[in-house]
PDB file of N, CA and C in Angstrom:
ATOM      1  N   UNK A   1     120.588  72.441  69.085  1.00  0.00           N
ATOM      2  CA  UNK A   1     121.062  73.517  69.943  1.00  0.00           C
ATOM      3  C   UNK A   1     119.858  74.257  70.525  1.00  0.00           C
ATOM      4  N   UNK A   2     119.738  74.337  71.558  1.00  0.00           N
ATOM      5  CA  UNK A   2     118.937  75.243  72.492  1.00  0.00           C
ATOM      6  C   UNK A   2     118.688  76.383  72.137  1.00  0.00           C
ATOM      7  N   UNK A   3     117.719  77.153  72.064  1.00  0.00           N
ATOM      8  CA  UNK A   3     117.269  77.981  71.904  1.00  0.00           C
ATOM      9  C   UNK A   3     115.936  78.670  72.608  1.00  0.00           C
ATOM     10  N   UNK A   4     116.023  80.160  72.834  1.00  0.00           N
ATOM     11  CA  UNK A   4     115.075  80.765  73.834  1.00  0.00           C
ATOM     12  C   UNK A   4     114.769  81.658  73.448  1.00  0.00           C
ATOM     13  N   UNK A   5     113.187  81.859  73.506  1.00  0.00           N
ATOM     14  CA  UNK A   5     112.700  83.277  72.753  1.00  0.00           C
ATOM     15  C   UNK A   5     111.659  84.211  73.924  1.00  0.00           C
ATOM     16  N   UNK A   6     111.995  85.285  74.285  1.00  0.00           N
ATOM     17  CA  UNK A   6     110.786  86.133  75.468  1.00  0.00           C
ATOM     18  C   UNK A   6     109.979  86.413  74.944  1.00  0.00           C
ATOM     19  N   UNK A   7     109.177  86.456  75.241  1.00  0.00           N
ATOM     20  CA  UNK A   7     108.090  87.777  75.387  1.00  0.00           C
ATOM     21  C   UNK A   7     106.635  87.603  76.567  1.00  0.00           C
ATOM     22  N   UNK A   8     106.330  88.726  76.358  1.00  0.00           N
ATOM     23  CA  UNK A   8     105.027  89.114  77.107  1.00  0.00           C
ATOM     24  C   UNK A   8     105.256  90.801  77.741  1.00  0.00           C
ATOM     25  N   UNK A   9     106.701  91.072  77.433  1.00  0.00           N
ATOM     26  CA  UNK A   9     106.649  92.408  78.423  1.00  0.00           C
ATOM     27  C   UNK A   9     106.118  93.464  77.809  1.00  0.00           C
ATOM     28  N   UNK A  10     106.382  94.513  78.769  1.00  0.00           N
ATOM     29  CA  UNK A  10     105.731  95.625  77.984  1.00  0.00           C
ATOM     30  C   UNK A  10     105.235  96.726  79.376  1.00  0.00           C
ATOM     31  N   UNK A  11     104.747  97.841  79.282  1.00  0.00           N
ATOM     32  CA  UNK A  11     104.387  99.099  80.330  1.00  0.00           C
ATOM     33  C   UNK A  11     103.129  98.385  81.218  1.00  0.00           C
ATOM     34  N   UNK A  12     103.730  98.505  82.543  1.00  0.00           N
ATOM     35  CA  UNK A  12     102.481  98.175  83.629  1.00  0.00           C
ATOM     36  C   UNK A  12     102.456  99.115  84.785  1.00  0.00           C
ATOM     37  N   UNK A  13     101.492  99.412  85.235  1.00  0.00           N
ATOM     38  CA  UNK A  13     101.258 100.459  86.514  1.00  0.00           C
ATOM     39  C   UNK A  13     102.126  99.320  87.726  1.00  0.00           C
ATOM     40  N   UNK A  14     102.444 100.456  88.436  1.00  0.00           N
ATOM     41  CA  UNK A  14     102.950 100.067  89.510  1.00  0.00           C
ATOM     42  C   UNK A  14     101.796  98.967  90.143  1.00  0.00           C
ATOM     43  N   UNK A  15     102.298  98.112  91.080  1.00  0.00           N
ATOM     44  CA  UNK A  15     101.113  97.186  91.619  1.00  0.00           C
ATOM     45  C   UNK A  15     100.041  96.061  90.342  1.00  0.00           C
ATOM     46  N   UNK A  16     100.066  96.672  89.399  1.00  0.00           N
ATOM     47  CA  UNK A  16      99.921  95.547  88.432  1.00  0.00           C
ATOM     48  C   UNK A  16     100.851  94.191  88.179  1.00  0.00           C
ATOM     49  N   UNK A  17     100.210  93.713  87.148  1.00  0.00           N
ATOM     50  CA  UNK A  17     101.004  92.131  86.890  1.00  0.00           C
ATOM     51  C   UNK A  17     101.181  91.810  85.460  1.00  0.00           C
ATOM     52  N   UNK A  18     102.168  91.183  84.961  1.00  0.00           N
ATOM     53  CA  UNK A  18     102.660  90.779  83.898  1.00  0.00           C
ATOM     54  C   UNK A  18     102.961  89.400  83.929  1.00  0.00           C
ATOM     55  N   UNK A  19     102.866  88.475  83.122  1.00  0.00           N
ATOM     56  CA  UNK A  19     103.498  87.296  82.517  1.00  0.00           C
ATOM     57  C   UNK A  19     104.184  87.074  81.468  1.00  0.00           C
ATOM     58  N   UNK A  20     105.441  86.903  81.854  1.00  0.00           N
ATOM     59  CA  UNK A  20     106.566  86.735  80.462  1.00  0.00           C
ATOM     60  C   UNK A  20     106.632  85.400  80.296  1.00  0.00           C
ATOM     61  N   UNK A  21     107.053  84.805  79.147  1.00  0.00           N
ATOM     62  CA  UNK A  21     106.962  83.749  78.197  1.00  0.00           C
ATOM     63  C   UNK A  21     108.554  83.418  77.862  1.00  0.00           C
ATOM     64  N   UNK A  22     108.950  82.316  77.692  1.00  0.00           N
ATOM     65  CA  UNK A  22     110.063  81.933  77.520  1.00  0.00           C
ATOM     66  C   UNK A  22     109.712  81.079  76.756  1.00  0.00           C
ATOM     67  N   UNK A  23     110.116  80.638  75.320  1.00  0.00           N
ATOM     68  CA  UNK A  23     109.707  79.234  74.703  1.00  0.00           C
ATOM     69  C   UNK A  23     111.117  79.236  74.131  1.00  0.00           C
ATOM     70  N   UNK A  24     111.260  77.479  74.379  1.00  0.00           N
ATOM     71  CA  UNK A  24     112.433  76.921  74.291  1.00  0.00           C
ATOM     72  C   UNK A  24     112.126  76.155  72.296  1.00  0.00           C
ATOM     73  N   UNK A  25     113.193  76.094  71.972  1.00  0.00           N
ATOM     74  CA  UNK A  25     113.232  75.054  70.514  1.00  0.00           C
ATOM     75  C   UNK A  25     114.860  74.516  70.769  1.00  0.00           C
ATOM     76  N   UNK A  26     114.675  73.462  69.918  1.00  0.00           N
ATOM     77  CA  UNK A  26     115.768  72.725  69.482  1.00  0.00           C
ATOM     78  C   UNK A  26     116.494  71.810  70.405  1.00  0.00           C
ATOM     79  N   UNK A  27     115.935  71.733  71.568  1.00  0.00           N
ATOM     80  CA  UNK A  27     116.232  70.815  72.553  1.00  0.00           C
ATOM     81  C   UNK A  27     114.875  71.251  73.541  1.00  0.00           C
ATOM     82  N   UNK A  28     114.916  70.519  74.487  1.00  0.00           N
ATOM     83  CA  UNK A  28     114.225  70.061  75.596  1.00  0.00           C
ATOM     84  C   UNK A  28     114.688  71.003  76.753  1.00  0.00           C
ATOM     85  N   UNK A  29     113.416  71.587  77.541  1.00  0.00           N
ATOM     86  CA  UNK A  29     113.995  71.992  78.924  1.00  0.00           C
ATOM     87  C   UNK A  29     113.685  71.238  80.079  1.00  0.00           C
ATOM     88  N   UNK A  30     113.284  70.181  79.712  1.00  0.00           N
ATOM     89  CA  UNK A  30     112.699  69.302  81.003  1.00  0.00           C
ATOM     90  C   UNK A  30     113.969  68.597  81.268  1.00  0.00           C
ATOM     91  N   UNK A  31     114.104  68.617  82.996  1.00  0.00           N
ATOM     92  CA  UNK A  31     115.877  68.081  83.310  1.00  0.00           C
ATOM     93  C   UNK A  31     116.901  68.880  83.366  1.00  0.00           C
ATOM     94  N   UNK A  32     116.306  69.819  83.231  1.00  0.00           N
ATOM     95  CA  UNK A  32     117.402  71.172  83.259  1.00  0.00           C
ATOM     96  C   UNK A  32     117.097  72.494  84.129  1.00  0.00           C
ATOM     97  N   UNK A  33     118.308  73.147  84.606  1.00  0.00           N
ATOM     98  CA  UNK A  33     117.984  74.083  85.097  1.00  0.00           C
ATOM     99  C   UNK A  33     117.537  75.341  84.690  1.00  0.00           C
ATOM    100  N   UNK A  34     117.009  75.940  85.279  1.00  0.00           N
ATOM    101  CA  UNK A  34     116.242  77.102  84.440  1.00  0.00           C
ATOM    102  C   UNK A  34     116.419  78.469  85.048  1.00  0.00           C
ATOM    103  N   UNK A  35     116.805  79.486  84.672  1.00  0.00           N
ATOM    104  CA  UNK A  35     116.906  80.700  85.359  1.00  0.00           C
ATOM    105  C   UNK A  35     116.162  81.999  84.602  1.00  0.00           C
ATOM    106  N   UNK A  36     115.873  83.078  85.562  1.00  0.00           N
ATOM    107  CA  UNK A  36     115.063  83.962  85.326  1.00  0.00           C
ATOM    108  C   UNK A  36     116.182  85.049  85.681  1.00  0.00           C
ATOM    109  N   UNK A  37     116.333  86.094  84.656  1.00  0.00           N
ATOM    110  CA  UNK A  37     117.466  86.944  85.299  1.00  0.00           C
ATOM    111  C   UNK A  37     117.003  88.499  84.746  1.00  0.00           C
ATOM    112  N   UNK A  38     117.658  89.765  85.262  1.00  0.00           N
ATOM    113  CA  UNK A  38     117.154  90.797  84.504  1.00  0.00           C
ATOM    114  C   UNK A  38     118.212  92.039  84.971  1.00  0.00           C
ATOM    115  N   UNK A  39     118.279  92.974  83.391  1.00  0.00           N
ATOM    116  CA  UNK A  39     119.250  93.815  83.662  1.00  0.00           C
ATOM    117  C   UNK A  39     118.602  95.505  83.407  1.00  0.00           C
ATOM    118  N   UNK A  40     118.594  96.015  84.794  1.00  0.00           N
ATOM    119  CA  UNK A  40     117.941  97.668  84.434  1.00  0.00           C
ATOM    120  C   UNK A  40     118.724  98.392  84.280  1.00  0.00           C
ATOM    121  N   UNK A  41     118.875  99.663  83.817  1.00  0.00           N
ATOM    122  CA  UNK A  41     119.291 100.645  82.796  1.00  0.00           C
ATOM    123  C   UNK A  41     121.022 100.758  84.237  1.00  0.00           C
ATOM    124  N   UNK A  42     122.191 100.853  83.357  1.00  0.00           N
ATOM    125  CA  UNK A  42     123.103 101.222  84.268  1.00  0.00           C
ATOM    126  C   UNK A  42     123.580  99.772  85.264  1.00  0.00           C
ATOM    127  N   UNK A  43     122.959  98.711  85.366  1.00  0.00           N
ATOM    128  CA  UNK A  43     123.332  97.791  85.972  1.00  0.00           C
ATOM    129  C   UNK A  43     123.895  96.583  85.834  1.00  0.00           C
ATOM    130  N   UNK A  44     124.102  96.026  86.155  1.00  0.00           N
ATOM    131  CA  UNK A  44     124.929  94.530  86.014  1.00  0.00           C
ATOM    132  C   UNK A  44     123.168  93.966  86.118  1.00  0.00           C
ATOM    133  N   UNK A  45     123.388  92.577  85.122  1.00  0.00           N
ATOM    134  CA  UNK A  45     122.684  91.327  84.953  1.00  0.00           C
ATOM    135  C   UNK A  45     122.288  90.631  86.453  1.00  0.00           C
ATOM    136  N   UNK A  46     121.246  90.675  86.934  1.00  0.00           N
ATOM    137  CA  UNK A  46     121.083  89.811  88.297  1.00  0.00           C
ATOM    138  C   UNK A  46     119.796  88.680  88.252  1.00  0.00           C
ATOM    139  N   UNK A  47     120.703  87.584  88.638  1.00  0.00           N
ATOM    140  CA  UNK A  47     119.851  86.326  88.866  1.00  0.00           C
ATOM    141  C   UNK A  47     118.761  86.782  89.776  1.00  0.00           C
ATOM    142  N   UNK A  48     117.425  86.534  89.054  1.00  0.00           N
ATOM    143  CA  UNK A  48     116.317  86.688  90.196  1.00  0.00           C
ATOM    144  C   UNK A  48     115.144  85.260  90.781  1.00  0.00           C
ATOM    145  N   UNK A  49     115.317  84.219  89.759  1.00  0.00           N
ATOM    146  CA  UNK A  49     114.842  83.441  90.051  1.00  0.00           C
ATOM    147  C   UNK A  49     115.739  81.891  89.109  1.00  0.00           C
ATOM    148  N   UNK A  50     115.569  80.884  89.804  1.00  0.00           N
ATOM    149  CA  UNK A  50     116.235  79.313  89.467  1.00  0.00           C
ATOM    150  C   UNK A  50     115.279  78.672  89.674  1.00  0.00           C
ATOM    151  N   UNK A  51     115.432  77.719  89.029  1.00  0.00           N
ATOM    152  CA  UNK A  51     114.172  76.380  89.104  1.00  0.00           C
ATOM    153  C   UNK A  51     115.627  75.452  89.035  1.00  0.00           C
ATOM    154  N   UNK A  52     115.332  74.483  89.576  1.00  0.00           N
ATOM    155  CA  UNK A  52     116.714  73.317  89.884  1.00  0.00           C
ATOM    156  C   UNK A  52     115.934  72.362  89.150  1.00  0.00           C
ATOM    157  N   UNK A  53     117.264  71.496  88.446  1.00  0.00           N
ATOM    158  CA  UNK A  53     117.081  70.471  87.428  1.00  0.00           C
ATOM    159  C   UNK A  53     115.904  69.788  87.964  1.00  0.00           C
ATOM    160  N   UNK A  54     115.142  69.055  87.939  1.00  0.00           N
ATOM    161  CA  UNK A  54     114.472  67.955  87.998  1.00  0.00           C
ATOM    162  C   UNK A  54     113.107  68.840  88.789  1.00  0.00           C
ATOM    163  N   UNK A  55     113.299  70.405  88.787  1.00  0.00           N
ATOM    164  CA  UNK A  55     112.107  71.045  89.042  1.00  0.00           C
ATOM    165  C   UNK A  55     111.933  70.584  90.801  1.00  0.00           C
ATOM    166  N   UNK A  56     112.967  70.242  91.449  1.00  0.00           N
ATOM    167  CA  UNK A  56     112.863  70.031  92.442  1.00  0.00           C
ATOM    168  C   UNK A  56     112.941  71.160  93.674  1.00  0.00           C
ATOM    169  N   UNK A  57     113.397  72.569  93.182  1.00  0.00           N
ATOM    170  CA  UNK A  57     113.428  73.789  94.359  1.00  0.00           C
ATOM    171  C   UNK A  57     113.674  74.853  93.436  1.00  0.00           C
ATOM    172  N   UNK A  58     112.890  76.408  93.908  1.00  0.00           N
ATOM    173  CA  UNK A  58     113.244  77.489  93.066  1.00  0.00           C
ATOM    174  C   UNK A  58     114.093  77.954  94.363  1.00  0.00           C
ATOM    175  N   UNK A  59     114.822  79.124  93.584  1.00  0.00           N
ATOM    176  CA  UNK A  59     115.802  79.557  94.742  1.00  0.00           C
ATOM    177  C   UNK A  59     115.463  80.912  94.190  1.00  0.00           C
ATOM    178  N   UNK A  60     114.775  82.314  94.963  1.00  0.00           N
ATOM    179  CA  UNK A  60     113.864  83.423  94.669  1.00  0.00           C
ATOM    180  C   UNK A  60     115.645  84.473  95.112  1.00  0.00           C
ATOM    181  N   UNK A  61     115.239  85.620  94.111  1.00  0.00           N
ATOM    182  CA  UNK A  61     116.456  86.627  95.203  1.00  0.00           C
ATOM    183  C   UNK A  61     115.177  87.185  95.825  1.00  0.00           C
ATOM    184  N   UNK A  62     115.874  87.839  97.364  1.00  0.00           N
ATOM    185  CA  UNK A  62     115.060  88.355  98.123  1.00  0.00           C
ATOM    186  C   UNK A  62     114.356  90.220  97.319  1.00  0.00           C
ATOM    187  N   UNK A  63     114.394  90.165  96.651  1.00  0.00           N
ATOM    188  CA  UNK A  63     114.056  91.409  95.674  1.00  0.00           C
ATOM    189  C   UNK A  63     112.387  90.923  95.331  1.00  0.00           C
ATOM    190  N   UNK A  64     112.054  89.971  94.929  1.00  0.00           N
ATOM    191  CA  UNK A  64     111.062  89.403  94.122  1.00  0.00           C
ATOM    192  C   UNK A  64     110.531  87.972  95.055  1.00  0.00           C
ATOM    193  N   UNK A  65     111.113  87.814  95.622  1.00  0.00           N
ATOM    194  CA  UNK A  65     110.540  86.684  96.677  1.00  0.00           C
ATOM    195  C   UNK A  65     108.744  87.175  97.349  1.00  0.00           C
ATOM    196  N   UNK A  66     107.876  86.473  97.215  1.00  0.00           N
ATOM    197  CA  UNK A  66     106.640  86.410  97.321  1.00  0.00           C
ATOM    198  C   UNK A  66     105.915  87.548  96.520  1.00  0.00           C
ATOM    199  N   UNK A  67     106.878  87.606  95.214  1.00  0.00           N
ATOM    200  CA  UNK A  67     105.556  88.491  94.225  1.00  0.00           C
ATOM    201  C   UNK A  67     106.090  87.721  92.718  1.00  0.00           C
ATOM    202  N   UNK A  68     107.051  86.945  92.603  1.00  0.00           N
ATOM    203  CA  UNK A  68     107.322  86.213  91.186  1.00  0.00           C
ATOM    204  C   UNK A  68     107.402  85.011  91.044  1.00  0.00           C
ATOM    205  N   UNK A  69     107.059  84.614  90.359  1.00  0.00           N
ATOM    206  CA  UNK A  69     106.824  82.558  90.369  1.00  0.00           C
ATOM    207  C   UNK A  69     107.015  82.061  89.355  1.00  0.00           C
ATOM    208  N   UNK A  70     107.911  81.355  88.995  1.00  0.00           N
ATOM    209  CA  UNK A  70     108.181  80.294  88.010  1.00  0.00           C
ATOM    210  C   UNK A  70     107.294  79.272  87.293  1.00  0.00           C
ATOM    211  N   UNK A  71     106.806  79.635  86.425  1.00  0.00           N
ATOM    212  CA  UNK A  71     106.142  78.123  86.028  1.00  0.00           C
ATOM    213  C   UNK A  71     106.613  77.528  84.777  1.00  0.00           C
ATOM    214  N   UNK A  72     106.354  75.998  84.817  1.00  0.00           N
ATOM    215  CA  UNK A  72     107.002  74.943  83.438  1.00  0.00           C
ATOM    216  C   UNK A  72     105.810  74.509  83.167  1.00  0.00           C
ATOM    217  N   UNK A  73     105.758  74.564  81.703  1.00  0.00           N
ATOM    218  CA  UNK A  73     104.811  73.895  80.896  1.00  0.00           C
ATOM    219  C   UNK A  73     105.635  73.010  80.106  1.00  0.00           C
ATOM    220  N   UNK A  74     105.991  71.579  80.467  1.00  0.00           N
ATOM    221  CA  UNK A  74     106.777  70.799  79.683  1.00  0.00           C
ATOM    222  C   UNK A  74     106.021  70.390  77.853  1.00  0.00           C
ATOM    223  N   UNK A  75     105.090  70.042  78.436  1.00  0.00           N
ATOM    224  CA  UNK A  75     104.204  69.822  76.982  1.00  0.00           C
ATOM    225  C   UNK A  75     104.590  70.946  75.912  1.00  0.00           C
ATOM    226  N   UNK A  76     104.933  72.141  76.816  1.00  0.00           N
ATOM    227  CA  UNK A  76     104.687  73.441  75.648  1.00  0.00           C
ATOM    228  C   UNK A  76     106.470  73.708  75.463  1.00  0.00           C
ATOM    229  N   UNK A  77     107.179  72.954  76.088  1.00  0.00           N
ATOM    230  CA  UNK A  77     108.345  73.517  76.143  1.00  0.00           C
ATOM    231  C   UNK A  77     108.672  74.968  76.780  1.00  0.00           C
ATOM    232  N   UNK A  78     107.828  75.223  77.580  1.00  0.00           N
ATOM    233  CA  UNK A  78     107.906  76.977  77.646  1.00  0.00           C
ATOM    234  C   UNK A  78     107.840  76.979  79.365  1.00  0.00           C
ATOM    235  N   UNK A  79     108.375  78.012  79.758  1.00  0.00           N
ATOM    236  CA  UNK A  79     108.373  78.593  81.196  1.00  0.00           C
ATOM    237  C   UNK A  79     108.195  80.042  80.911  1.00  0.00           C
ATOM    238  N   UNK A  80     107.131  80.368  82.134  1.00  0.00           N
ATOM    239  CA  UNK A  80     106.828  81.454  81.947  1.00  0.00           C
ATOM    240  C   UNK A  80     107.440  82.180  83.584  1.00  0.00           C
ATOM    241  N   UNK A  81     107.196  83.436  83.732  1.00  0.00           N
ATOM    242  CA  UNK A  81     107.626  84.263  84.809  1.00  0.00           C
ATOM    243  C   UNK A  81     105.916  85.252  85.247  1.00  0.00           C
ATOM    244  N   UNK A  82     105.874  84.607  86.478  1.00  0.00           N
ATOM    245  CA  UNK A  82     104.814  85.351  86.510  1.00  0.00           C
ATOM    246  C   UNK A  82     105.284  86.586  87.621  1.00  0.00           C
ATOM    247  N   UNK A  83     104.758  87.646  87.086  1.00  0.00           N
ATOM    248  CA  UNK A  83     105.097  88.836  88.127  1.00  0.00           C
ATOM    249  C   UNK A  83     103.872  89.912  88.673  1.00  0.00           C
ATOM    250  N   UNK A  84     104.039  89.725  89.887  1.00  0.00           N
ATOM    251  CA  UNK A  84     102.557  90.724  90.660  1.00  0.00           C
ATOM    252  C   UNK A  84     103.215  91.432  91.502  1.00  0.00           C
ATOM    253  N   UNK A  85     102.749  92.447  91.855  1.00  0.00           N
ATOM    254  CA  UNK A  85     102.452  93.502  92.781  1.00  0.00           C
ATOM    255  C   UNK A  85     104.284  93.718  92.186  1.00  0.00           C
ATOM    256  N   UNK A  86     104.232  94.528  90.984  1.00  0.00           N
ATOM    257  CA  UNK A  86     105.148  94.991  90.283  1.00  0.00           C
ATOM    258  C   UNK A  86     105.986  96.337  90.954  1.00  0.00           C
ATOM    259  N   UNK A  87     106.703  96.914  91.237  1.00  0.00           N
ATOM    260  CA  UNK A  87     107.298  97.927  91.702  1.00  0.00           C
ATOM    261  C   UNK A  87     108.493  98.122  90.078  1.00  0.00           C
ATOM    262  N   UNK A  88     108.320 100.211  90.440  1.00  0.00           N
ATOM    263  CA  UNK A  88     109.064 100.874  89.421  1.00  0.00           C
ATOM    264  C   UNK A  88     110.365 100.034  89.523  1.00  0.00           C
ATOM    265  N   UNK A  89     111.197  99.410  90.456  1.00  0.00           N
ATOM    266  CA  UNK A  89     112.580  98.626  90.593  1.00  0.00           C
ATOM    267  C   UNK A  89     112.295  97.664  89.942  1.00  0.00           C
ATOM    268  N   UNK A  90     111.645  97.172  89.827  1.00  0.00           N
ATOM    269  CA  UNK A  90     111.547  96.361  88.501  1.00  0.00           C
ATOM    270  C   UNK A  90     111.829  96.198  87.332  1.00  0.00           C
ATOM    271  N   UNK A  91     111.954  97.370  86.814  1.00  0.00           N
ATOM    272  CA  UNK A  91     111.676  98.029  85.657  1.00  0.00           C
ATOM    273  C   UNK A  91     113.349  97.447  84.556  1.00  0.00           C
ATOM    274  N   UNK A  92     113.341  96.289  83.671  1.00  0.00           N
ATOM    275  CA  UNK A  92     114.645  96.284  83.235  1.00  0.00           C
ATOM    276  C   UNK A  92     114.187  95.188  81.812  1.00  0.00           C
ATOM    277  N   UNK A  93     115.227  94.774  81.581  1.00  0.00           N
ATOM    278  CA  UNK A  93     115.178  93.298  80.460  1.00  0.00           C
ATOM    279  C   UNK A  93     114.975  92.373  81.076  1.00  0.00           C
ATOM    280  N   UNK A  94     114.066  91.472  80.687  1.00  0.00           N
ATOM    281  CA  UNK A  94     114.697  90.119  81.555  1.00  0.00           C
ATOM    282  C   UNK A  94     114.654  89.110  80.356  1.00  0.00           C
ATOM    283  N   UNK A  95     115.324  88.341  80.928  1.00  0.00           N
ATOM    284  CA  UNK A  95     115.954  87.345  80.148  1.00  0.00           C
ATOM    285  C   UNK A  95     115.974  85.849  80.553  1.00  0.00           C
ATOM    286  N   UNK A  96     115.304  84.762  80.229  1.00  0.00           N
ATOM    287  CA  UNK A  96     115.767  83.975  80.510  1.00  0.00           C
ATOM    288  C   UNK A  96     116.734  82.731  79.753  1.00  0.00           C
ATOM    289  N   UNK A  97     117.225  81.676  80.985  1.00  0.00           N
ATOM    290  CA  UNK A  97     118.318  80.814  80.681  1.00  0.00           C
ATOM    291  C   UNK A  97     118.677  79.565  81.074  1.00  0.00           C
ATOM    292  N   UNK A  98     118.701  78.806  80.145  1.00  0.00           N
ATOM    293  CA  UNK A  98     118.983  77.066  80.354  1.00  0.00           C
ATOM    294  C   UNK A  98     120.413  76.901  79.401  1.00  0.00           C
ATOM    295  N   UNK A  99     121.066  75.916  80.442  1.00  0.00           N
ATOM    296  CA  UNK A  99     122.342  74.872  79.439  1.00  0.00           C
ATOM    297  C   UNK A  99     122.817  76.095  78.550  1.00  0.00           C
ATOM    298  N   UNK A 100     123.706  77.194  79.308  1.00  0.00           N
ATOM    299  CA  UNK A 100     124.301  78.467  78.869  1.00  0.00           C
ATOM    300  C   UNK A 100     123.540  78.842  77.204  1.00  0.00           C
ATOM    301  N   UNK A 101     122.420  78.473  77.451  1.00  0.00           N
ATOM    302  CA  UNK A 101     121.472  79.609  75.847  1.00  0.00           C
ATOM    303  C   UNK A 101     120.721  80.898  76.699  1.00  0.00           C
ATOM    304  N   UNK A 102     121.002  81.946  76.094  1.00  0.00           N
ATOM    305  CA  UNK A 102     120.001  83.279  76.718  1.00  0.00           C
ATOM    306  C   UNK A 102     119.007  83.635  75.564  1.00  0.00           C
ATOM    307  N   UNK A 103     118.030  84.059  75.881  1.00  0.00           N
ATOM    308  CA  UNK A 103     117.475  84.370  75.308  1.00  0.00           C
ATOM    309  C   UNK A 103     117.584  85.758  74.861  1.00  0.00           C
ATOM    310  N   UNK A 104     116.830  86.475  74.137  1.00  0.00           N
ATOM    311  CA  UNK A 104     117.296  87.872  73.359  1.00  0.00           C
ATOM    312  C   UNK A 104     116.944  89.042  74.617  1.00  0.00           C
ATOM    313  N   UNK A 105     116.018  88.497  75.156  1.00  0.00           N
ATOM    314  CA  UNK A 105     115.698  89.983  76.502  1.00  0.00           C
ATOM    315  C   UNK A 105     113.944  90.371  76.203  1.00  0.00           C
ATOM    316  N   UNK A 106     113.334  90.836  77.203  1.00  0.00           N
ATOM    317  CA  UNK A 106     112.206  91.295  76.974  1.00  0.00           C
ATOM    318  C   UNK A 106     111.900  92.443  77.720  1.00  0.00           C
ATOM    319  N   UNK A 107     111.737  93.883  77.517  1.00  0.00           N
ATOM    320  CA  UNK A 107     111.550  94.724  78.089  1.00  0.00           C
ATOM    321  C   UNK A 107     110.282  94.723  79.368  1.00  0.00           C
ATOM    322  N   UNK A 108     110.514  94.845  80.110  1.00  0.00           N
ATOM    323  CA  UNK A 108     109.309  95.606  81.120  1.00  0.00           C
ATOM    324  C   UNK A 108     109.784  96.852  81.797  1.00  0.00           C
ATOM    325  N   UNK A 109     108.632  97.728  81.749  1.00  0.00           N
ATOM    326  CA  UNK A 109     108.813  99.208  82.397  1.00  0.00           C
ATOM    327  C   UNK A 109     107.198  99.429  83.105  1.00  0.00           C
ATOM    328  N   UNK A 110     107.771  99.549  84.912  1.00  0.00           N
ATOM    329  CA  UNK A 110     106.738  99.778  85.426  1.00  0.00           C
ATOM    330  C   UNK A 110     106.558 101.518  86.046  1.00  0.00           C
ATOM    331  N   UNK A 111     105.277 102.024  85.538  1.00  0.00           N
ATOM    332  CA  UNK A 111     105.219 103.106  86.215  1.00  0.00           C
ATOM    333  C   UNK A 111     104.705 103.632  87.120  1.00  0.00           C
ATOM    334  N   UNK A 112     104.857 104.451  87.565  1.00  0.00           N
ATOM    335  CA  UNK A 112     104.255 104.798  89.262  1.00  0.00           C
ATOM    336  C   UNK A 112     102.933 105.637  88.957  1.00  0.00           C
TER     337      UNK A 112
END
């Protein structure tokens, strides 16, 4: 059974950068789809980034489009979320998700 664990988050100045960590156990994420999602205080859960099975297209929401990037480290089992030029809207859990497993959530809070 699939399994997903975050981390890397934590307090960043506005315009700074963070890299969150996703490591997968108990199955494989290679061949699968992969999503990046995040929920701030008061809001509904929103998809912000997809990687399509076979790693063939990310699909960005326009929120985070040309400041967050997906990467797969198959060897490591792990995908990470890279995030730059950070804005306070940012600021929530994120979570990521393969083959309906979520992971537990990882805080980021950016300040101005």
């Amino acid at each position: 059974q699939l399994q997903l664990v975050e981390s890397g988050g934590g307090l960043v100045q506005s315009g700074g950068s963070l890299r969150l960590s996703c490591v997968a156990s108990g199955s494989t994420l290679d061949h699968y789809a992969i999503g990046w999602f995040r929920q701030a205080p008061g809001k509904e859960r929103e998809g912000i980034l997809c990687l399509s099975d076979g790693d063939t297209s990310t699909t960005y929401a326009d929120s985070v489009k040309g400041r967050f990037t997906i990467i797969k480290d198959n060897a490591k089992n792990t995908v990470y979320l890279q995030m730059n030029n950070l804005k306070r809207e940012d600021t929530a859990v994120y979570y990521c998700w393969s083959r309906n497993a979520w992971g537990q959530g990882t805080q980021v809070t950016v300040s101005s």
